[in-house]
C-alpha atoms as a PDB file:
ATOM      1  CA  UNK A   1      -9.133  -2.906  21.104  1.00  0.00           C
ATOM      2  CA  UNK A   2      -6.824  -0.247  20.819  1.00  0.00           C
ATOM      3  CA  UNK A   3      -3.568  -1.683  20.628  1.00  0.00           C
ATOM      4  CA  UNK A   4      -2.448  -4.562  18.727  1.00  0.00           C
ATOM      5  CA  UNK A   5       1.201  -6.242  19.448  1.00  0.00           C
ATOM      6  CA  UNK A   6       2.091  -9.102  17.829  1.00  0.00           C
ATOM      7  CA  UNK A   7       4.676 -11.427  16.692  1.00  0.00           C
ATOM      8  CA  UNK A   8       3.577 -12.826  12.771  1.00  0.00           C
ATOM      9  CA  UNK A   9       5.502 -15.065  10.931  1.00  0.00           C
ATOM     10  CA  UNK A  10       6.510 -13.484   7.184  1.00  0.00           C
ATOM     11  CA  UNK A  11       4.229 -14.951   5.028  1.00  0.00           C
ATOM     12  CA  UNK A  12       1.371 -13.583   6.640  1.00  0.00           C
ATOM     13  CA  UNK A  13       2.018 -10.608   7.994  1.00  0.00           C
ATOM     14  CA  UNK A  14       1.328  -8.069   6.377  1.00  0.00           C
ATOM     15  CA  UNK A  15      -2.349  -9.472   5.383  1.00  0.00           C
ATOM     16  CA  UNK A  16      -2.455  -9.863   9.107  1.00  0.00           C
ATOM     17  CA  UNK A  17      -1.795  -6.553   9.811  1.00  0.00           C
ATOM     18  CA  UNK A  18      -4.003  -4.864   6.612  1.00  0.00           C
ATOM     19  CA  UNK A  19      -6.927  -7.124   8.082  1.00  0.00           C
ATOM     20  CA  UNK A  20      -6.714  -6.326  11.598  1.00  0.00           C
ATOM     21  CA  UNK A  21      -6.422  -2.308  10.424  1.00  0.00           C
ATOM     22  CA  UNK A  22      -9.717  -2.320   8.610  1.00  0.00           C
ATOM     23  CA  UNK A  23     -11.266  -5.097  10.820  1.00  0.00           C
ATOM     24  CA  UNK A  24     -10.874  -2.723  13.893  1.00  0.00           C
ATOM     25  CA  UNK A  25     -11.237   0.762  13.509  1.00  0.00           C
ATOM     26  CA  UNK A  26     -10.442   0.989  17.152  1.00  0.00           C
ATOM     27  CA  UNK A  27      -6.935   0.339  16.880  1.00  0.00           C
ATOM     28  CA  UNK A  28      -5.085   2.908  16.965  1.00  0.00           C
ATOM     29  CA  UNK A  29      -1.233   1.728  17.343  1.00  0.00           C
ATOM     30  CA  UNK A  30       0.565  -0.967  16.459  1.00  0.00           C
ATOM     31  CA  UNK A  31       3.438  -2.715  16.997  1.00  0.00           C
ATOM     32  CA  UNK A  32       4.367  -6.150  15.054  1.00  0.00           C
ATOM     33  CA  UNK A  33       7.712  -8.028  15.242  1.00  0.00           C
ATOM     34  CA  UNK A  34       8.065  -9.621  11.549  1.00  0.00           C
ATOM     35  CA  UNK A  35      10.808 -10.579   9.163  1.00  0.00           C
ATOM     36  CA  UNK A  36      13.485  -7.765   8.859  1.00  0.00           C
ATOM     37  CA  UNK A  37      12.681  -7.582   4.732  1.00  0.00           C
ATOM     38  CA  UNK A  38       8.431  -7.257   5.419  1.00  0.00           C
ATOM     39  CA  UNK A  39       9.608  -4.284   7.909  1.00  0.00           C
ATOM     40  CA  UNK A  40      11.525  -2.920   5.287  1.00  0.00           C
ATOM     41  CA  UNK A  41       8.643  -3.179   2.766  1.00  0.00           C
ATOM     42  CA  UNK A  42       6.019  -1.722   5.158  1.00  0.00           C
ATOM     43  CA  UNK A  43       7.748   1.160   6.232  1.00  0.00           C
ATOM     44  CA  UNK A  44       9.506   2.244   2.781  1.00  0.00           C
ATOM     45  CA  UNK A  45       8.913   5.701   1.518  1.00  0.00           C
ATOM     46  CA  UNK A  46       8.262   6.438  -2.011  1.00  0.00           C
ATOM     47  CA  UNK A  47      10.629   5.833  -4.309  1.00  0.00           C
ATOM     48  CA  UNK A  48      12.471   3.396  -2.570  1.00  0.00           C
ATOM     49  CA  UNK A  49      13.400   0.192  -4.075  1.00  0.00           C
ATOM     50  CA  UNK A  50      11.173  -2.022  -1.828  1.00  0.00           C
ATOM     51  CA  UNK A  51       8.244   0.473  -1.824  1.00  0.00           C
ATOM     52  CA  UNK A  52       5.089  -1.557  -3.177  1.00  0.00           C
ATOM     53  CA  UNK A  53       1.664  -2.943  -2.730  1.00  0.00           C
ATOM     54  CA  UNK A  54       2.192  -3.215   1.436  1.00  0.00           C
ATOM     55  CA  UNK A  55       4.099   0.316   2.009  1.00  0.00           C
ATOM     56  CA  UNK A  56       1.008   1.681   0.255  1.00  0.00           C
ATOM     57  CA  UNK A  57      -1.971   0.052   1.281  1.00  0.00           C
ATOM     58  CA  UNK A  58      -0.320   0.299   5.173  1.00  0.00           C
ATOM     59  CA  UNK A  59       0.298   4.044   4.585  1.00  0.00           C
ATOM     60  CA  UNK A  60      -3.720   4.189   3.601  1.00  0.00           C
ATOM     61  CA  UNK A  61      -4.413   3.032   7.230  1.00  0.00           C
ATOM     62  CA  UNK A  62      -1.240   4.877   9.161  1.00  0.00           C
ATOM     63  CA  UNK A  63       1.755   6.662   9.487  1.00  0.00           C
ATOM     64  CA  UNK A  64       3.972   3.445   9.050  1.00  0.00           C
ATOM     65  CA  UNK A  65       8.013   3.319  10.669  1.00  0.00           C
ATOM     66  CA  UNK A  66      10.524   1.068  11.248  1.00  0.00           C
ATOM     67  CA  UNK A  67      10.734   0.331  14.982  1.00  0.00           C
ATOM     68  CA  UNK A  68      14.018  -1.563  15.423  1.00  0.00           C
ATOM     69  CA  UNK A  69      15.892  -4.357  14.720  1.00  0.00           C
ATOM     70  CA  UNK A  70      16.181  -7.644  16.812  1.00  0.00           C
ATOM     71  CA  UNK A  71      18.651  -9.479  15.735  1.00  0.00           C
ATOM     72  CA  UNK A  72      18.299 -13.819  15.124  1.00  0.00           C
ATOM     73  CA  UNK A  73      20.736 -14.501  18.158  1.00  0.00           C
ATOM     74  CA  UNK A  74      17.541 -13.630  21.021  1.00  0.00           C
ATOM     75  CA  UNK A  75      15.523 -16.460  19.521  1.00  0.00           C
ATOM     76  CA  UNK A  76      16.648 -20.498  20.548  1.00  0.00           C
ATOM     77  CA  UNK A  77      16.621 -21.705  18.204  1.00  0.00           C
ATOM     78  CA  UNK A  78      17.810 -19.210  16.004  1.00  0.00           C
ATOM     79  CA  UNK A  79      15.576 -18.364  13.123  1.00  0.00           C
ATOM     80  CA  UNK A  80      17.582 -18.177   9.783  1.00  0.00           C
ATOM     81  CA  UNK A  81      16.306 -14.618   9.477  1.00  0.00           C
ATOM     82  CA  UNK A  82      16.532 -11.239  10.813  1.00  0.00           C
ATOM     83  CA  UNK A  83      13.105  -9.766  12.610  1.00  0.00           C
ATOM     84  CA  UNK A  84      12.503  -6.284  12.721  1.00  0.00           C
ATOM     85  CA  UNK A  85       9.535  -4.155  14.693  1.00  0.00           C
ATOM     86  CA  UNK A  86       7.186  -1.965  12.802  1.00  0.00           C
ATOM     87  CA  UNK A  87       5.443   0.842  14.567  1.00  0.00           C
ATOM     88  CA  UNK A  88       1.921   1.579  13.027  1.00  0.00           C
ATOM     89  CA  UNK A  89       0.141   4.500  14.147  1.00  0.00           C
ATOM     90  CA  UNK A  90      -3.925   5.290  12.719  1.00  0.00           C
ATOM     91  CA  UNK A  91      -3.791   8.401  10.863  1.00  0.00           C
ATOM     92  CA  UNK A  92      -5.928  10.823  13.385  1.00  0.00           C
ATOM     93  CA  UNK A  93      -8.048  11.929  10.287  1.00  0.00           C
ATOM     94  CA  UNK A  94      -8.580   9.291   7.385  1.00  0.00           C
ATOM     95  CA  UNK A  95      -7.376  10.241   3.566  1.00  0.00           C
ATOM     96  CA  UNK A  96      -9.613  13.113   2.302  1.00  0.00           C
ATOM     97  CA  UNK A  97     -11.096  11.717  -0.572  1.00  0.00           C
ATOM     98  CA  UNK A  98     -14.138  10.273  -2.611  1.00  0.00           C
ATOM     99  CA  UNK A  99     -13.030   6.872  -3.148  1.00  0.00           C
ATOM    100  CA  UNK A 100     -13.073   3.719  -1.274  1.00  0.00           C
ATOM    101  CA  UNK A 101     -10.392   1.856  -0.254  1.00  0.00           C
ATOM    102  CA  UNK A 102     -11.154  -1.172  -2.255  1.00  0.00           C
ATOM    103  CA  UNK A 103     -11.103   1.557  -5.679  1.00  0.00           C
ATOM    104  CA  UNK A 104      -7.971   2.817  -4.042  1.00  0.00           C
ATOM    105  CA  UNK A 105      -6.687  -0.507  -3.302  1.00  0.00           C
ATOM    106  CA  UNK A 106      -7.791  -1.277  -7.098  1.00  0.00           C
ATOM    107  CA  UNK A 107      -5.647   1.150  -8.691  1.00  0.00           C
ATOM    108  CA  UNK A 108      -2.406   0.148  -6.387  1.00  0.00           C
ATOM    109  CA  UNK A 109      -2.397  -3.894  -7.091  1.00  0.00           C
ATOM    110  CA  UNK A 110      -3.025  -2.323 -11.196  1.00  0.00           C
ATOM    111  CA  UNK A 111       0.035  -0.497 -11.114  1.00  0.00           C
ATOM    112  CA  UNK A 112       2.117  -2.756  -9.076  1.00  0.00           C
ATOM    113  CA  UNK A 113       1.360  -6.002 -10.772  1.00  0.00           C
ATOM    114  CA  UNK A 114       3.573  -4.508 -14.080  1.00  0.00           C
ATOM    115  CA  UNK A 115       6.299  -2.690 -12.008  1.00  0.00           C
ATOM    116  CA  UNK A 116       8.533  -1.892 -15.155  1.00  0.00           C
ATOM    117  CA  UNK A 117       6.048  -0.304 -16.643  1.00  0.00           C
ATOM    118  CA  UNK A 118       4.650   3.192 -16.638  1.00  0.00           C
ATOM    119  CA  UNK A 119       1.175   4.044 -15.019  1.00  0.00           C
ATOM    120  CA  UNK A 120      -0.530   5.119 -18.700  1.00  0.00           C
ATOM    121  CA  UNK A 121       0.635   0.578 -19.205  1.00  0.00           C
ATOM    122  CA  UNK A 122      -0.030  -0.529 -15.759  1.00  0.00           C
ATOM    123  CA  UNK A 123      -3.356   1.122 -15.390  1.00  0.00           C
ATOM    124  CA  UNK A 124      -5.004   0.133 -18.773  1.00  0.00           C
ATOM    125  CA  UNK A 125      -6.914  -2.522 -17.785  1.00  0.00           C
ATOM    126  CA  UNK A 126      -8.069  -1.348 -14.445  1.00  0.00           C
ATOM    127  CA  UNK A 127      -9.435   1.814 -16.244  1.00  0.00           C
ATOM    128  CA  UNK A 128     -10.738  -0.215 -19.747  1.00  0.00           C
ATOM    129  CA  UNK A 129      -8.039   1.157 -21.955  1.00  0.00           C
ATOM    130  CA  UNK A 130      -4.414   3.275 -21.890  1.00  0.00           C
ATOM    131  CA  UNK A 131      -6.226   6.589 -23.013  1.00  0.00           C
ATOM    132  CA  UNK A 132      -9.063   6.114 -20.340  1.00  0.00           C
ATOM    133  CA  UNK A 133      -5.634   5.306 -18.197  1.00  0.00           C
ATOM    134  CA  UNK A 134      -3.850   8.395 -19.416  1.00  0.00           C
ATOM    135  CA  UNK A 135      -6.807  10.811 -18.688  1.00  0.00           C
ATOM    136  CA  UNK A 136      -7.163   9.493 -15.173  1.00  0.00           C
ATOM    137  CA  UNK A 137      -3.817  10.154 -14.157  1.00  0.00           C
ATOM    138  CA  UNK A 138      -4.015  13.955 -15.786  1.00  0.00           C
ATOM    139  CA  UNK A 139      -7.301  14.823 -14.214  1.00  0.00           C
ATOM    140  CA  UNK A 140      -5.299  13.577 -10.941  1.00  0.00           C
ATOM    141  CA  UNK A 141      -1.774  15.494 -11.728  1.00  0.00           C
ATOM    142  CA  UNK A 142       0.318  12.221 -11.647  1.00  0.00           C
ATOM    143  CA  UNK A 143       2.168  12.183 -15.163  1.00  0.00           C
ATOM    144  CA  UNK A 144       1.411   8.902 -17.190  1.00  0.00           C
ATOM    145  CA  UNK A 145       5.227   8.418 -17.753  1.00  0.00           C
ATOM    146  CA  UNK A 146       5.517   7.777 -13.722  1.00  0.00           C
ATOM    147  CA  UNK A 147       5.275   4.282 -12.200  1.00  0.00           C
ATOM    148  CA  UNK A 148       3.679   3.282  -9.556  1.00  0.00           C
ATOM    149  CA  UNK A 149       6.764   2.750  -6.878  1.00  0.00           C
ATOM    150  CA  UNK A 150       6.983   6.962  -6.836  1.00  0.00           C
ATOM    151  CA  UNK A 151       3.424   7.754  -5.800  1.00  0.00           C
ATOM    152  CA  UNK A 152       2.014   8.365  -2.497  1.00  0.00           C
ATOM    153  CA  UNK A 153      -1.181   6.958  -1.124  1.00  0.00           C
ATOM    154  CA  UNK A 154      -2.588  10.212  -1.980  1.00  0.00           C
ATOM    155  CA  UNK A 155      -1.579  10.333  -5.386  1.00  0.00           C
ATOM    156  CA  UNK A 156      -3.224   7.002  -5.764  1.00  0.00           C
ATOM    157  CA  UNK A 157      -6.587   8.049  -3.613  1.00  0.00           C
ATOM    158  CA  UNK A 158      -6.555  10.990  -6.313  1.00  0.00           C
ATOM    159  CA  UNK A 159      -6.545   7.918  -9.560  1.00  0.00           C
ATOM    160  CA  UNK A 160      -9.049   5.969  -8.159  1.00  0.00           C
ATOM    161  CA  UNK A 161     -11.395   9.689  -7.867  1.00  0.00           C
ATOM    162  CA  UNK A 162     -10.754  10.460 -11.517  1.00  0.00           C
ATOM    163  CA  UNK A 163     -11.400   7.186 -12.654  1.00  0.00           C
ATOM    164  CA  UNK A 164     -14.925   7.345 -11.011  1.00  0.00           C
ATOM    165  CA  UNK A 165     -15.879  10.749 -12.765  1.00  0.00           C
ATOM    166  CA  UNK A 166     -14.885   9.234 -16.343  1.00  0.00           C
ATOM    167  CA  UNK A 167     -18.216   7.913 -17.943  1.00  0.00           C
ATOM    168  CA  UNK A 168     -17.740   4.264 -19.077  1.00  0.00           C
ATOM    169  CA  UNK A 169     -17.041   3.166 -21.927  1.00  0.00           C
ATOM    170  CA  UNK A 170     -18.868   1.242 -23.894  1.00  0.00           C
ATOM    171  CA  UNK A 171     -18.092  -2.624 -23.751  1.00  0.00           C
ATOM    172  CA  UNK A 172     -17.019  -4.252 -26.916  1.00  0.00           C
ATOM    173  CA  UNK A 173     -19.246  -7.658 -28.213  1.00  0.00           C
END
């Protein structure tokens, strides 16, 4: 296939979608009707308050944009939410870098899953400690004060690389 079109309820959508994406290489546009707040989410730039784990790991796949709006009165009955369509084209040449999406994908659920905090925080686990943390994210020129809802795909792509090049550390007994 190269087109997907769909109509997926809210609570899985956007796993839908991120499936389908890496499922299908073929597809190259997409258009999905979903609840107005997971169009929001997928198609927020950074920086935005409802940027997060789908705007990113969408953006990894394709340039992601809000569509339109359809409002709950062209439904019967009518839903008790908004829908709104999101337009997903494949990026014609994938992200340049060494890491794979699951290491990318790694590094994004890291520094989303403590929002408040900063990336040198968020990251410490996913790279074995807040130094190890704090060295990835210099060798990658994202500054370990930032969090994670102001970095692009890219920035993250550029993480997960400098995590790979850091020898491990040692594991504790």
């Amino acid at each position: 296939p190269t087109a997907l079109v769909a109509n997926l309820p809210y609570n899985v959508a956007v796993p839908v979608l991120l499936h389908m994406l890496e499922a299908f290489p073929s597809i190259e546009r997409t258009l999905g009707m979903v609840q107005s707040e997971v169009a929001d989410r997928l198609a927020a730039p950074p920086g935005s308050k409802v940027y997060g784990v789908p705007s990113v790991k969408a953006n990894w796949y394709a340039e992601v944009k809000r569509a339109g709006a359809i409002g709950r009165n062209v439904f019967w009955p009518a839903p008790n939410v908004d829908s709104g369509l999101v337009s997903l084209v494949r990026r014609t040449e994938p992200l340049k870098t060494t890491a794979s999406r699951r290491e990318v994908f790694a590094v994004v659920d890291a520094a989303f899953a403590q929002r408040r905090k900063t990336l040198r925080a968020a990251l410490a686990g996913w790279a074995g400690s807040a130094a190890a943390a704090e060295a990835a994210l210099v060798a990658a020129g994202v500054s370990p004060q930032a969090r994670g809802e102001s970095l692009t795909v890219e920035e993250f792509a550029r993480i997960a690389e400098h995590k790979q090049n850091q020898p491990e550390e040692e594991e504790s007994a």
